[in-house]
Protein backbone atom coordinates (compact mmCIF):
# COMPACT_ATOMS: atom_id res chain seq x y z
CA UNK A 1 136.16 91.69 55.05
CA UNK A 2 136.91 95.32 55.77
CA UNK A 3 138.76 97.44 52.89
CA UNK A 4 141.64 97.31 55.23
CA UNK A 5 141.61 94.27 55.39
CA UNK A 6 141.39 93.61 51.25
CA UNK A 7 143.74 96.39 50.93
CA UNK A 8 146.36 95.05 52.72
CA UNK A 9 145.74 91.13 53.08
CA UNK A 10 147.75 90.82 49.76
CA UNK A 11 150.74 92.85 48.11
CA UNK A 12 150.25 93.97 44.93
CA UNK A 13 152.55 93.21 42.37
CA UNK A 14 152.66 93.81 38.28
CA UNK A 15 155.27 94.32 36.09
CA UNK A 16 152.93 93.93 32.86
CA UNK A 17 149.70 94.19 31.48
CA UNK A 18 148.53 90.82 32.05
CA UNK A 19 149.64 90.85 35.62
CA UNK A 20 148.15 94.76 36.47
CA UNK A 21 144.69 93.09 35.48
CA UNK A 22 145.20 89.90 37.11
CA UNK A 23 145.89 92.26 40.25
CA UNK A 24 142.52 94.55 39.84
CA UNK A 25 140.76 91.18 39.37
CA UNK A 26 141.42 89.95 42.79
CA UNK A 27 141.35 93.00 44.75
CA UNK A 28 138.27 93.88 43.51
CA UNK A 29 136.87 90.31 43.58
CA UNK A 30 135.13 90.09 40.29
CA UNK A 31 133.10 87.16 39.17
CA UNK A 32 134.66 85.43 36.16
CA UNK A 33 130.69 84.37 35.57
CA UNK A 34 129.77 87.92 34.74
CA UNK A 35 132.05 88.29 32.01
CA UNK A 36 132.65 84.73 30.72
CA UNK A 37 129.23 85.29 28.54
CA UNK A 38 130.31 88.26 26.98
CA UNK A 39 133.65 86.76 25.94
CA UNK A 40 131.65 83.22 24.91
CA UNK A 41 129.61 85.97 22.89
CA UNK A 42 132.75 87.32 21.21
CA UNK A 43 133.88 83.78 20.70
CA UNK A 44 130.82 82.53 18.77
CA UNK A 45 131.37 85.56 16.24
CA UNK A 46 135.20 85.87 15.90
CA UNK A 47 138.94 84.57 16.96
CA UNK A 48 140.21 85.83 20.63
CA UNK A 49 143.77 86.05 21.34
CA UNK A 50 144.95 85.57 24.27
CA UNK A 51 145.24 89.49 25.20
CA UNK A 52 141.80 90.45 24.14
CA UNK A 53 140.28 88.04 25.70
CA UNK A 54 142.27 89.01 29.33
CA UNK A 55 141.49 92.45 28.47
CA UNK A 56 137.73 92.15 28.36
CA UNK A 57 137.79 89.65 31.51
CA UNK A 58 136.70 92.51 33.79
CA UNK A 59 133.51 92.66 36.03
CA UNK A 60 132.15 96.17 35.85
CA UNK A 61 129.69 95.84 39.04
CA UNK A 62 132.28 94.58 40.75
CA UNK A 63 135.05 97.52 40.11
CA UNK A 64 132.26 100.12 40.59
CA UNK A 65 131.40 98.38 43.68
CA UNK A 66 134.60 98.62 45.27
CA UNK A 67 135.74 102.03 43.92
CA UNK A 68 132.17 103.14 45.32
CA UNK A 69 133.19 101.71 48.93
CA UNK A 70 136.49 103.68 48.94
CA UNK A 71 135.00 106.80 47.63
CA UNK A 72 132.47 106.25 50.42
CA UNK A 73 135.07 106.41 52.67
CA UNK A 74 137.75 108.79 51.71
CA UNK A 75 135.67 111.34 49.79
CA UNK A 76 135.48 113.57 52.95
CA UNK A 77 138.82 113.72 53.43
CA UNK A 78 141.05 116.39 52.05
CA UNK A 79 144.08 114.86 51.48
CA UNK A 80 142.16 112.60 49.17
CA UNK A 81 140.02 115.22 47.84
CA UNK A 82 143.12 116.62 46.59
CA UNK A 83 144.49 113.44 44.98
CA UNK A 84 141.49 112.78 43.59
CA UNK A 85 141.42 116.35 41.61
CA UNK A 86 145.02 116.15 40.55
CA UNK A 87 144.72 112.91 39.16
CA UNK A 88 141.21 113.51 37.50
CA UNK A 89 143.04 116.44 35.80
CA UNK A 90 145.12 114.29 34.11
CA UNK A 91 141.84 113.44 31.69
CA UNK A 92 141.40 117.11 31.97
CA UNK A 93 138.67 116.91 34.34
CA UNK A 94 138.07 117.59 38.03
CA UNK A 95 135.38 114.87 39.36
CA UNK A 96 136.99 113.01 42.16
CA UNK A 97 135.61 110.07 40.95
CA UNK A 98 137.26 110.46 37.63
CA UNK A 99 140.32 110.62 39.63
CA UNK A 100 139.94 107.44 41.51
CA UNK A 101 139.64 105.51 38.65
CA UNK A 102 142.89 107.25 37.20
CA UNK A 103 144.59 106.29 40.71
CA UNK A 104 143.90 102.41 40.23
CA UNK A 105 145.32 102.89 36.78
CA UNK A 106 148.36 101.03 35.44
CA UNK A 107 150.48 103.92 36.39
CA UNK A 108 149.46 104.63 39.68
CA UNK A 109 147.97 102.04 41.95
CA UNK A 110 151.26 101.06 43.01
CA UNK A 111 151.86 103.87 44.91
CA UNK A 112 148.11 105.02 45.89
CA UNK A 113 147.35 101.25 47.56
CA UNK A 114 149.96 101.88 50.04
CA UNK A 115 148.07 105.07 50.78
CA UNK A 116 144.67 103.97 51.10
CA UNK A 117 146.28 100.80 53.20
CA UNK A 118 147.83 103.79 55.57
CA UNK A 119 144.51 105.39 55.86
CA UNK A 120 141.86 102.63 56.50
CA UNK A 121 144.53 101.59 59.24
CA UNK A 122 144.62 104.46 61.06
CA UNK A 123 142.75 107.37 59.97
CA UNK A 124 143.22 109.72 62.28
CA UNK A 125 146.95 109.83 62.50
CA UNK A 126 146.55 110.22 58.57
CA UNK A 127 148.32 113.31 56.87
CA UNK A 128 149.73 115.43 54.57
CA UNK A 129 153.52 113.86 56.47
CA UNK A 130 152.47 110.32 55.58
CA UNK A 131 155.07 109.04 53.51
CA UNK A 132 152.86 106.98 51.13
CA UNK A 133 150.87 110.06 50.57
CA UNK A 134 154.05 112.03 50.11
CA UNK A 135 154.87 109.14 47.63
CA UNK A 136 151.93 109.28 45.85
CA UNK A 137 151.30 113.02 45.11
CA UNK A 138 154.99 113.42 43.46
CA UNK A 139 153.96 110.30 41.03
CA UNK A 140 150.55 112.12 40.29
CA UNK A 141 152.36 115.30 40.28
C-alpha cells in the first residue's frame, strides 16, 4: 500500500486522547504484539488504569518506520522543509525530523494529513497555493 494510499484510505478523526492514539495506531499500523509484553511487564509489577495502559500501547518501530517513509519522501521538498523547521521550533529546535514528529502531534495532524494526502496525490501541482498547506502553516504558525 502506497502512503497515498494509507494516507487517504481512511479519515482521521479524534476529539480526545484515547481516540488521537487509537488514530496513530492504525495509520501507522503498529503491532499490538510488540507492546503487549511491555504492558504484561508493567502488569506483573503494578495496577494499570485504563489510560496508562492506552498510553504505552504504542509500537516504536512501527511509528519510526512510517515517519521515516514520509521523511523519505517529502524531505526534498521546500514547502515541507519549511513546515518541518517551523514546527521543530516549537521544541526550540530546527531538525526537520523533530518537526515531523511535532506535525503528527495531538495538535496538528489534523490539518498536516490533509497536506501530505494533497502531496503524495499529486506532487507536482503541489504548492505554496495549496489550501491544506495554507491551512496548515497558519495552525503551526
Amino acid at each position: 500500500m502506497t502512503l497515498y494510499e494509507r494516507l487517504s484510505g481512511k479519515p482521521i478523526i479524534y476529539d480526545n486522547n484515547k481516540s488521537y492514539r487509537q488514530c496513530l495506531r492504525e495509520l501507522f499500523e503498529m503491532n499490538q504484539t510488540n507492546y503487549q509484553e511491555k504492558i504484561n511487564e508493567i502488569r506483573s509489577r503494578e495496577e494499570l488504569d485504563e489510560e496508562t495502559e492506552d498510553e504505552i500501547s504504542y509500537d516504536d518501530s512501527a511509528a519510526e518506520k512510517f515517519m521515516d517513509e514520509i521523511y523519505e519522501q517529502t524531505k526534498d521538498n521546500a514547502l515541507f522543509k519549511n513546515v518541518y523547521k517551523i514546527a521543530a521550533s516549537k521544541f526550540l529546535s530546527e531538525e526537520e525530523s523533530i518537526g515531523l514528529v511535532v506535525l503528527f502531534s495531538y495538535d496538528f495532524m489534523l490539518s498536516f494529513i490533509p497536506c501530505l494526502v494533497d502531496y503524495f496525490k499529486s506532487p507536482d501541482s503541489f504548492n505554496s497555493e495549496n489550501n491544506n498547506y495554507i491551512v496548515l502553516l497558519k495552525k503551526i504558525s
